[in-house]
N, C-alpha and C. Protein backbone atom coordinates (compact mmCIF):
# COMPACT_ATOMS: atom_id res chain seq x y z
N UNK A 1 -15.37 -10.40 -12.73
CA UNK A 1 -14.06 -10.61 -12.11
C UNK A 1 -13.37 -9.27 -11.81
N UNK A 2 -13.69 -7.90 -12.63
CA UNK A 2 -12.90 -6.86 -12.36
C UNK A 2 -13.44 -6.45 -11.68
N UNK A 3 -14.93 -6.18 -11.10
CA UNK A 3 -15.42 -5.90 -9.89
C UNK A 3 -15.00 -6.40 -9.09
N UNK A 4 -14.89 -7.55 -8.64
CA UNK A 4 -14.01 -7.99 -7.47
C UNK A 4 -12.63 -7.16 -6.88
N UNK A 5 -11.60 -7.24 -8.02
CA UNK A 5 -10.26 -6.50 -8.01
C UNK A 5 -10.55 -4.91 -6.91
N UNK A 6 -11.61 -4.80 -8.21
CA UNK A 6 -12.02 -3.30 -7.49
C UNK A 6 -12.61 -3.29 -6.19
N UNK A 7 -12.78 -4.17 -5.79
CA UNK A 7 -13.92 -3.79 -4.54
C UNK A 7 -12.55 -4.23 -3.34
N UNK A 8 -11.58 -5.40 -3.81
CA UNK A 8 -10.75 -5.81 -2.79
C UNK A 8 -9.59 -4.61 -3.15
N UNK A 9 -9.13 -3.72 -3.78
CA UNK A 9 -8.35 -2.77 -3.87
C UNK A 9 -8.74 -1.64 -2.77
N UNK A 10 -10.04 -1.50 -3.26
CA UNK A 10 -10.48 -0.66 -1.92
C UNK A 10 -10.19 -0.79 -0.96
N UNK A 11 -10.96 -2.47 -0.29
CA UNK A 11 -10.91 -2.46 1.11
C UNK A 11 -9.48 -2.49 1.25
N UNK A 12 -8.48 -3.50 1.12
CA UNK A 12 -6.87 -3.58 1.28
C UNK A 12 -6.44 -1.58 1.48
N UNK A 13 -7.02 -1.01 0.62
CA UNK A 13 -6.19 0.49 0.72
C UNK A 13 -7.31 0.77 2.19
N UNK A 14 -8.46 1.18 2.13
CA UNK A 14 -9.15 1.41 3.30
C UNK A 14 -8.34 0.89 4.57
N UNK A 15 -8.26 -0.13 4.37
CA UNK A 15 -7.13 -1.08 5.71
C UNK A 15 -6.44 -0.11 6.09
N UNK A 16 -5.55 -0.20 4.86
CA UNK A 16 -4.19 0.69 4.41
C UNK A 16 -4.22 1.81 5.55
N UNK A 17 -5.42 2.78 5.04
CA UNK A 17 -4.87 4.12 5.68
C UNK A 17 -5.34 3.90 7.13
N UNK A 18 -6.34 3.45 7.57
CA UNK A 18 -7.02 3.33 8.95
C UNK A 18 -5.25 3.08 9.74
N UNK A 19 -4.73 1.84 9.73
CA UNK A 19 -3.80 1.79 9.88
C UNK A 19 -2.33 2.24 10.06
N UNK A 20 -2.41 3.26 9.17
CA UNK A 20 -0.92 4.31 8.80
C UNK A 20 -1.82 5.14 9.74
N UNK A 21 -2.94 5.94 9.57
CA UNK A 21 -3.43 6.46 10.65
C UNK A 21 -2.98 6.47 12.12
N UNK A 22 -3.56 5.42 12.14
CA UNK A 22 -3.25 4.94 13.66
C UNK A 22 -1.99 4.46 14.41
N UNK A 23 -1.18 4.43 13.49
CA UNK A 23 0.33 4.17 14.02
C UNK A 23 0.79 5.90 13.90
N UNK A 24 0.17 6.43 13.23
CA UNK A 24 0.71 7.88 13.71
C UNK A 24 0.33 8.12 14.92
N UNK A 25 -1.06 8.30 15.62
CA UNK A 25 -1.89 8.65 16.74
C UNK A 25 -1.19 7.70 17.96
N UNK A 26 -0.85 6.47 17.48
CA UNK A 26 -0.28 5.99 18.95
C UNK A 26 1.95 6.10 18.92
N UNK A 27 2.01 6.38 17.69
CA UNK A 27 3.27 7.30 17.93
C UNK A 27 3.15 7.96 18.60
N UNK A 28 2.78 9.73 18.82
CA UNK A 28 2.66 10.59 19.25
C UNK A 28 2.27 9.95 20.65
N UNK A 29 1.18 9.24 21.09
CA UNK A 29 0.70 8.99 22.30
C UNK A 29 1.62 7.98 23.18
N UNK A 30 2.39 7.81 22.61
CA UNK A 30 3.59 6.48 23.08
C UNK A 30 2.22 5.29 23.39
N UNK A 31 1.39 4.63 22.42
CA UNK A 31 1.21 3.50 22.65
C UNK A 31 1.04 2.60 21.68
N UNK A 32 0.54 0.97 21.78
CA UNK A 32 1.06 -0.08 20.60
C UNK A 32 1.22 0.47 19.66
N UNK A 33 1.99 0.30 18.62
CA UNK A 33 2.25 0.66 17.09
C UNK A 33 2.42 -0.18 16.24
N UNK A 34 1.57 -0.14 15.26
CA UNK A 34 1.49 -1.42 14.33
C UNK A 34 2.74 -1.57 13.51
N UNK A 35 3.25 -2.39 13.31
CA UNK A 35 4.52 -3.14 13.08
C UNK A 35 5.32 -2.89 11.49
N UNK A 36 6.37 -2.49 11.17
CA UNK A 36 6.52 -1.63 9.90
C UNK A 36 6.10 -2.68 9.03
N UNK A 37 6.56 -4.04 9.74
CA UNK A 37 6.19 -5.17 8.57
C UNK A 37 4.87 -5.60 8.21
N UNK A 38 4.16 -5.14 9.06
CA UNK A 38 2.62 -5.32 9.14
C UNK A 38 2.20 -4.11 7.53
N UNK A 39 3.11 -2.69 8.20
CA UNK A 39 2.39 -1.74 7.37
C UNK A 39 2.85 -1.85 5.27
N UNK A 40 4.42 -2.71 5.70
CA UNK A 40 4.61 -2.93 4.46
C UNK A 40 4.29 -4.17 3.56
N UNK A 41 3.38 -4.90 4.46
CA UNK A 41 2.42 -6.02 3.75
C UNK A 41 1.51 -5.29 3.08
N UNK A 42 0.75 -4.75 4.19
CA UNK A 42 -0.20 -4.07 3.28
C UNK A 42 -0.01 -3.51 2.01
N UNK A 43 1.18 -2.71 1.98
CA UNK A 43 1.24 -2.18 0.57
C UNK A 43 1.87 -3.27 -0.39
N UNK A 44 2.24 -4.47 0.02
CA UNK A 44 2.37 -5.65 -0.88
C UNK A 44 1.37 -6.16 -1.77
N UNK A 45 0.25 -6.35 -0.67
CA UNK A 45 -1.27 -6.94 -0.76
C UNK A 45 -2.00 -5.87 -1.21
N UNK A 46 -1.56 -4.80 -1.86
CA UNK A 46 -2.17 -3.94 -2.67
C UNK A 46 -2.47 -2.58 -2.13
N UNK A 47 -2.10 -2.34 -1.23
CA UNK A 47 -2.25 -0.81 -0.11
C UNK A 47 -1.06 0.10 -0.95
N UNK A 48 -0.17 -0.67 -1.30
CA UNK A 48 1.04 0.83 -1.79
C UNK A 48 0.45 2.16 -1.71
N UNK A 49 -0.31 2.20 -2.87
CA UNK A 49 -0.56 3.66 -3.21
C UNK A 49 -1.40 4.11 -2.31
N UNK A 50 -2.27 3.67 -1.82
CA UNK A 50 -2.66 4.50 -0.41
C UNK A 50 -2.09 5.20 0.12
N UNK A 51 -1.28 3.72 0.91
CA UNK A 51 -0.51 3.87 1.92
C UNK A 51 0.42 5.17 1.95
N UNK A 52 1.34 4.94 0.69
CA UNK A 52 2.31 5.88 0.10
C UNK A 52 1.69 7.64 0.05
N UNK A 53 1.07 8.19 -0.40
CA UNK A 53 0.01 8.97 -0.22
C UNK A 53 -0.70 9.60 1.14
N UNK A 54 -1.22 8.41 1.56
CA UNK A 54 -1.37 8.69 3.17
C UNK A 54 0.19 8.95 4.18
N UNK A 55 1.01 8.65 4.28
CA UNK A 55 1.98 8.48 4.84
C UNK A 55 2.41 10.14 4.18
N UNK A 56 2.76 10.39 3.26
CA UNK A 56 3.16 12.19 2.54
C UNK A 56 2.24 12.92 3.35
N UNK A 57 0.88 12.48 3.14
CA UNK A 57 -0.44 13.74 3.80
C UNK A 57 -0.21 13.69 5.26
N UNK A 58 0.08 12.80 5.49
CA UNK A 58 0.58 12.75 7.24
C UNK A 58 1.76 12.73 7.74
N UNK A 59 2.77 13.15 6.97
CA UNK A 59 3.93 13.32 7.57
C UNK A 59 4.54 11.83 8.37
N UNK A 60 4.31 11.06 7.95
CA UNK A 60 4.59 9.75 9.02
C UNK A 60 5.24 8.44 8.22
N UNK A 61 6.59 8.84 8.79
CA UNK A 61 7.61 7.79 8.19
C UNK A 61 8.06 7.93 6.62
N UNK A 62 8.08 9.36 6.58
CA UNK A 62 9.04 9.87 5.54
C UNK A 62 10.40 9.85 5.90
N UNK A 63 11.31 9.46 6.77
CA UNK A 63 12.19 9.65 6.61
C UNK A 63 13.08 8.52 6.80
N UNK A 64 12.04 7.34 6.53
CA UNK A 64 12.39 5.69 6.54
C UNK A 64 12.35 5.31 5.11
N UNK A 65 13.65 4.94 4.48
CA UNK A 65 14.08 4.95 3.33
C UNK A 65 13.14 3.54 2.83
N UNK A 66 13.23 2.58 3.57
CA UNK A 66 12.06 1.22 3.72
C UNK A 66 11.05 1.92 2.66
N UNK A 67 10.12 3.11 3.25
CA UNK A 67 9.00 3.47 2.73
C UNK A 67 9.21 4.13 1.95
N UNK A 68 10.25 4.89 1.63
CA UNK A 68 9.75 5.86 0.70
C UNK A 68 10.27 5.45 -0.46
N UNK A 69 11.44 4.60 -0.74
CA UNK A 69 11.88 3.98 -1.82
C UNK A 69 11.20 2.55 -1.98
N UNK A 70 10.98 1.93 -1.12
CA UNK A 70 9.72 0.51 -1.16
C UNK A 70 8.70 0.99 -1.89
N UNK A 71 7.96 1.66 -1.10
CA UNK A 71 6.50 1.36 -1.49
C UNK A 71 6.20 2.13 -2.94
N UNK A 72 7.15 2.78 -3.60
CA UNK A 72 7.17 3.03 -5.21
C UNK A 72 7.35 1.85 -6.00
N UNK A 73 8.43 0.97 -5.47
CA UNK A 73 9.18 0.06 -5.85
C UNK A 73 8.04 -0.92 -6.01
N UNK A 74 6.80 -1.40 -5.24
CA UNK A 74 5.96 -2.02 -4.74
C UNK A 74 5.08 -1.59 -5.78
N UNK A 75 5.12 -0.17 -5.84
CA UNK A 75 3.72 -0.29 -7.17
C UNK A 75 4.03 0.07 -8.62
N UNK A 76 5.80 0.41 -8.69
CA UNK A 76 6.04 -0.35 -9.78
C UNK A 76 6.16 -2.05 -10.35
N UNK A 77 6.32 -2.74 -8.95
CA UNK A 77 6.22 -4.13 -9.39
C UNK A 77 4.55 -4.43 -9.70
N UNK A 78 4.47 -3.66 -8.99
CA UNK A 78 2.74 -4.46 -9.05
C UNK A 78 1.87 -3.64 -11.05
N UNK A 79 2.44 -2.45 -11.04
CA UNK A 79 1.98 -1.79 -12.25
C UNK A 79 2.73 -2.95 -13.08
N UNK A 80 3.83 -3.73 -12.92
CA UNK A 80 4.21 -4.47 -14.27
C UNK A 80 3.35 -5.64 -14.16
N UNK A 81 3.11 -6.02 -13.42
CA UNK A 81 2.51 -7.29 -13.10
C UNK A 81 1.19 -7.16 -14.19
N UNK A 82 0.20 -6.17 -13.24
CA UNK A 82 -0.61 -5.97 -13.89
C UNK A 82 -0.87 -5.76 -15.69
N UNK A 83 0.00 -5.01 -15.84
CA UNK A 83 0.37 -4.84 -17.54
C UNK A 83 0.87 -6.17 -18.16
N UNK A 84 1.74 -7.30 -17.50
CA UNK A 84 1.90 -8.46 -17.94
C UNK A 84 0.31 -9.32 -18.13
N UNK A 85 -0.43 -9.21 -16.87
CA UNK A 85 -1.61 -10.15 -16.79
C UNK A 85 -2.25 -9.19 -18.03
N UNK A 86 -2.52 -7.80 -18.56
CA UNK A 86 -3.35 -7.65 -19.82
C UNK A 86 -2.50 -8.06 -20.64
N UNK A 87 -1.45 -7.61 -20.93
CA UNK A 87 -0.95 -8.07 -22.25
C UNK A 87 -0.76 -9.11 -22.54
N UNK A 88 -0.91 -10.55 -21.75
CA UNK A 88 -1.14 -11.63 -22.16
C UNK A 88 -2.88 -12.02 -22.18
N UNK A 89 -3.11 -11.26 -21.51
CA UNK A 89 -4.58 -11.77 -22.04
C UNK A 89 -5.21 -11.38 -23.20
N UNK A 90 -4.29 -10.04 -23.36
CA UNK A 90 -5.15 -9.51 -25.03
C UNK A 90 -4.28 -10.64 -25.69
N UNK A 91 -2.73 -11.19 -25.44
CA UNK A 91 -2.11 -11.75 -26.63
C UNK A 91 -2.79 -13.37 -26.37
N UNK A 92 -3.67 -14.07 -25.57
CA UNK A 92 -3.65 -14.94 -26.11
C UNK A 92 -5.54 -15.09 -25.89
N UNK A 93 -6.27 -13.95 -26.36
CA UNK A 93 -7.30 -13.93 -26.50
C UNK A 93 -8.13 -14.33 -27.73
């Protein structure tokens, strides 16, 4: 089961950056741009820290409060989550 996690963490972040990528490249080029809500699913569905990361290394949409205070916010919810799902599994193991 934790192989799984791991293998869908990947792809979701892989998504992740291809994506933040490419809304930089068609910024600059004035063409389609993938949708902020699109980009902040992703980091819902587990992209945060990619995303977050990729977005610093690329300069792209740091200065959209959305992202830069979200997507922490996003993997602090998700870091509690996670720490809830062990600590109930060690407590009712």
């Amino acid at each position: 089961m934790e192989k799984i996690f791991i293998v869908y963490f990947f792809i979701i972040s892989l998504i992740t950056v291809i994506l933040t990528i490419y809304d930089k490249n068609a910024a600059r080029k004035r063409k389609f741009r993938i949708s902020e809500a699109t980009l902040i699913l992703c980091g819902v569905f587990g992209g945060a820290i990619a995303e977050l990361v990729t977005m610093l290394l690329i300069r792209h949409k740091t200065r959209h409060i959305k992202f830069m205070l979200g997507l922490p916010l996003i993997i602090l919810a998700q870091g509690l989550v996670i720490a809830g799902v062990i600590f109930l599994g060690v407590l009712y193991a």
